[in-house]
Protein backbone atom coordinates (compact mmCIF):
# COMPACT_ATOMS: atom_id res chain seq x y z
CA UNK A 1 233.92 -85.17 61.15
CA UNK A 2 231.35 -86.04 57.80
CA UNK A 3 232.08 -83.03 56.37
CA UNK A 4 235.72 -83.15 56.88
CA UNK A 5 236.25 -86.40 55.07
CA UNK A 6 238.78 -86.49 51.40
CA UNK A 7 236.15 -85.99 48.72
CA UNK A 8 237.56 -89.68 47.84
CA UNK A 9 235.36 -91.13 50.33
CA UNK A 10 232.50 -90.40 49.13
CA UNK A 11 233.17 -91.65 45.54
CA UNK A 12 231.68 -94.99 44.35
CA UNK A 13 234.14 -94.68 41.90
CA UNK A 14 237.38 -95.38 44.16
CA UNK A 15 235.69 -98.00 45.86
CA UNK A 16 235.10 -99.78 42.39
CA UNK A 17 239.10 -98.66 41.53
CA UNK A 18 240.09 -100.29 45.05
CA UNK A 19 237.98 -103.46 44.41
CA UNK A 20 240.14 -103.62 41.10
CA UNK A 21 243.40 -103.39 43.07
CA UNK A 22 242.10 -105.67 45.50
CA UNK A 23 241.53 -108.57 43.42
CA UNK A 24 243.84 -111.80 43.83
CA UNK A 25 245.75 -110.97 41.55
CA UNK A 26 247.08 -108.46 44.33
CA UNK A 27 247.44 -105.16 42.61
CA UNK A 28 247.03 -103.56 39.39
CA UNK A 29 247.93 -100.97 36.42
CA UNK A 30 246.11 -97.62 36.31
CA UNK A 31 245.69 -98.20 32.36
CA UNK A 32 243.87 -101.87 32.82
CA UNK A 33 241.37 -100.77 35.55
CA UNK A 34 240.33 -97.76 33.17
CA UNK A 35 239.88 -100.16 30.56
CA UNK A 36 237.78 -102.51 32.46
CA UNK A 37 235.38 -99.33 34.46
CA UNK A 38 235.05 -97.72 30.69
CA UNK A 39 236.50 -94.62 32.46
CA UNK A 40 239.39 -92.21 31.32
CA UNK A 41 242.70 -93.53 32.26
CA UNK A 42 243.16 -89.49 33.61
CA UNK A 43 240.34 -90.26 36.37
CA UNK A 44 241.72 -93.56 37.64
CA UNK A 45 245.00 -91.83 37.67
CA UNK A 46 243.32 -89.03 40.06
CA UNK A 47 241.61 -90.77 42.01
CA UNK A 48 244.54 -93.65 42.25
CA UNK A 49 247.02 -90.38 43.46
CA UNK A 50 244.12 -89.04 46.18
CA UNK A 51 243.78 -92.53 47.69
CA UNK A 52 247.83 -92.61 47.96
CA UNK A 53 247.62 -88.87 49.47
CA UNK A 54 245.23 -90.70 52.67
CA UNK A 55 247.75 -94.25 52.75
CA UNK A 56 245.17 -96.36 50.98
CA UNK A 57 246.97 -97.65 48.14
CA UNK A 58 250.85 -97.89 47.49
CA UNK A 59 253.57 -98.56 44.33
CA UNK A 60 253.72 -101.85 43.67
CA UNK A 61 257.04 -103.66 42.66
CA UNK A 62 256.38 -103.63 38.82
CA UNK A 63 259.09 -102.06 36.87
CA UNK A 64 257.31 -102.23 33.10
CA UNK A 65 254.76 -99.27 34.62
CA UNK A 66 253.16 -97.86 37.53
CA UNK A 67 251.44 -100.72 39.65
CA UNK A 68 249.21 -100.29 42.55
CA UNK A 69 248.57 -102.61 45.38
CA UNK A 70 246.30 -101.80 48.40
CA UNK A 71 247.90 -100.31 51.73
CA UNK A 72 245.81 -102.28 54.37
CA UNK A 73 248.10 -100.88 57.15
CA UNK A 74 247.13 -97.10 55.75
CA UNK A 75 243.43 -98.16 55.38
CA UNK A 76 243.51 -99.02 59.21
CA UNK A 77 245.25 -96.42 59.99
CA UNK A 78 242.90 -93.61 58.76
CA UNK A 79 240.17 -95.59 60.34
CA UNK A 80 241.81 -95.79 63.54
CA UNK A 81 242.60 -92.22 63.80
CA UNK A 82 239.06 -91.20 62.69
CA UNK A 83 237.75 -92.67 65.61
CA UNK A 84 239.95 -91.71 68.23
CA UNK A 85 239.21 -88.22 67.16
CA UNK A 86 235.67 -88.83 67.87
CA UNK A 87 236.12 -90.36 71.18
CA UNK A 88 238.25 -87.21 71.74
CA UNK A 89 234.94 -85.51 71.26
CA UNK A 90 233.15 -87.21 73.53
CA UNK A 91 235.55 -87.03 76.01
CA UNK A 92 235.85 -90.86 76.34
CA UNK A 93 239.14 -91.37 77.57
CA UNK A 94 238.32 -95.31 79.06
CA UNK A 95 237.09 -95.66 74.86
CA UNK A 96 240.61 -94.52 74.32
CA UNK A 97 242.83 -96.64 76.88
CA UNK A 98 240.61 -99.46 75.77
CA UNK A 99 240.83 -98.98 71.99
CA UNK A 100 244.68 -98.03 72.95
CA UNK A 101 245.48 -101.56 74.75
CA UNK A 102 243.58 -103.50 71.85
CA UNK A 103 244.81 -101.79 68.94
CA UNK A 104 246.53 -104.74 66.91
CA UNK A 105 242.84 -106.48 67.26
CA UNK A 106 241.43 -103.40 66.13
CA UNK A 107 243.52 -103.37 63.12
CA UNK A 108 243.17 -106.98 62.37
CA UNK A 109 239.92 -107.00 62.31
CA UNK A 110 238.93 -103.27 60.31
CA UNK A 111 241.80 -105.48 57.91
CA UNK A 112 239.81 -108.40 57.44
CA UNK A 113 236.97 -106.93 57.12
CA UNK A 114 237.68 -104.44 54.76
CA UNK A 115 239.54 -106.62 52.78
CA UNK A 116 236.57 -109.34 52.27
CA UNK A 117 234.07 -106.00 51.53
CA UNK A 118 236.16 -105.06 48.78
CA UNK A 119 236.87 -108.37 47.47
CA UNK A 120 232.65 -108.73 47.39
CA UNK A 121 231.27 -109.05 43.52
CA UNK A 122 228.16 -107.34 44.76
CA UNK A 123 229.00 -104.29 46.27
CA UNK A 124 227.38 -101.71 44.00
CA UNK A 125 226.91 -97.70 44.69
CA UNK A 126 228.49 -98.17 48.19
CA UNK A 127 231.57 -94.98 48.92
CA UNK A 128 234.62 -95.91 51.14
CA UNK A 129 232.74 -93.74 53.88
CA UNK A 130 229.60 -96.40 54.00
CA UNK A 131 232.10 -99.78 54.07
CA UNK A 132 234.93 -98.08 56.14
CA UNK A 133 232.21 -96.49 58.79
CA UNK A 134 229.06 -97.20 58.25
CA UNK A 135 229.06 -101.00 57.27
CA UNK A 136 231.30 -101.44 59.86
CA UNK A 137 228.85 -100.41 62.54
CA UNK A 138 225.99 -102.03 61.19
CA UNK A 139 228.31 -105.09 61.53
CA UNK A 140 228.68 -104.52 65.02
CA UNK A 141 225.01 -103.76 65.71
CA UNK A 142 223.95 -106.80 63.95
CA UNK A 143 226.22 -108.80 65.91
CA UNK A 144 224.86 -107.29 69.26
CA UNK A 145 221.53 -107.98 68.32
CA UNK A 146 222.34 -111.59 67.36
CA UNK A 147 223.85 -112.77 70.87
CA UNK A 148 222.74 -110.52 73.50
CA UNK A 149 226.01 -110.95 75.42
CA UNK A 150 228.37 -110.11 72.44
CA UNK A 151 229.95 -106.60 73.58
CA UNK A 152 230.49 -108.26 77.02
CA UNK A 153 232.57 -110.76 75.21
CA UNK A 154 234.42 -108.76 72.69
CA UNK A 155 235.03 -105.53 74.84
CA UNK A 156 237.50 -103.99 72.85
CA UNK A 157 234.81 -103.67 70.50
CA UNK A 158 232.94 -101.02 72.40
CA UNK A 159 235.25 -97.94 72.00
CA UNK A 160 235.33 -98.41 68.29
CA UNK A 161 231.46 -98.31 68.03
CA UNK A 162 231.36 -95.36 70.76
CA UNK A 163 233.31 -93.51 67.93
CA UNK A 164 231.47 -95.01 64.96
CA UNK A 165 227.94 -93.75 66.61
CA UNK A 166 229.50 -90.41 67.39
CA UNK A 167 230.60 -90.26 63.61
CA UNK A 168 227.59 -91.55 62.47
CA UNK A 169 224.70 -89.02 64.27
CA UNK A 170 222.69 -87.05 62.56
CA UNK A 171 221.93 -84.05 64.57
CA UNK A 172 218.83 -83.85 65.82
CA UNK A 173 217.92 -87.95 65.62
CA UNK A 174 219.29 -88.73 69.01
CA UNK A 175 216.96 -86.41 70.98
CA UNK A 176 213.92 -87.12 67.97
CA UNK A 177 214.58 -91.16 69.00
CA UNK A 178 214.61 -89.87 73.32
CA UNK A 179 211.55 -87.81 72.90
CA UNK A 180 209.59 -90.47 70.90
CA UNK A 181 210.85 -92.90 73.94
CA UNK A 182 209.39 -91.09 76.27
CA UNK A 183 206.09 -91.20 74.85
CA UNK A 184 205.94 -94.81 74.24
């Protein structure tokens, strides 16, 4: 599934034209976030029309011109969707009842979180890949490490980082990480 991601998600640029869009202000003009990057108003406006093409950012209400706020709902969407596919793939179908029967938690949380990760000062060279996927995960893993007991209390969790690991591998790392194991 890496390789079959929008180009868009692996731009630092959009994530730096989303955290522009995301500010409190709640949405923004194509012209003023060129302006403030020092980019061409031509590449926001590209990059602004491939991130409506996946449901990540929508029209705004503005009539003077063309205002952007960010779709949340089509954020959590593609997310969603990304890893249900992968579960698909791993023929988890409990991951999928589970993620199924929890899926307004899932999407309140991916939400939340996405939403404070873009509204972060300090996020620098990061792509909407690494905070959509594989932040996310290293959220969860911290979290599992910090209280031992935290998947047992947050099961809905466990489908979603089923997926996310699935997305994640890198050929050849799981059975590398097994072998080593066995040798310890």
């Amino acid at each position: 599934m890496k390789d079959e991601f929008p180009s868009i998600m692996n731009s630092e640029l959009a994530v730096q034209v989303l955290q522009r869009i995301a500010q409190p202000s709640r949405g923004n003009y194509s012209t003023k976030i060129a302006e403030e990057l020092h980019k061409p108003q031509s590449s926001i406006s590209r990059i602004i029309k491939q991130m409506k093409e996946i449901g990540f950012v929508e029209k705004g209400t503005r009539k003077k011109a063309q205002y952007y706020e960010i779709d949340y709902c089509g954020i959590t969407e593609y997310w969603l969707e990304v890893i249900r596919e992968e579960l698909k793939k791993i023929d988890n179908e409990r991951g999928l009842e589970v993620l199924d029967e929890n899926e307004r938690k899932a999407r309140e949380l991916n939400k939340r979180f996405t939403k404070i990760m873009l509204n972060k000062c300090e996020i620098r060279e990061k792509t909407l890949q690494t905070i959509l996927f594989d932040d996310f995960l290293s959220s969860l893993a911290d979290k599992a490490v910090e209280k031992e007991d935290f998947f047992q209390e947050n099961e809905f969790l466990l489908p979603i980082k089923d997926g996310l690991v699935k997305l994640l591998r890198v050929e050849g790392y799981p059975a590398e990480f097994e072998k080593a194991l066995e040798e310890c």
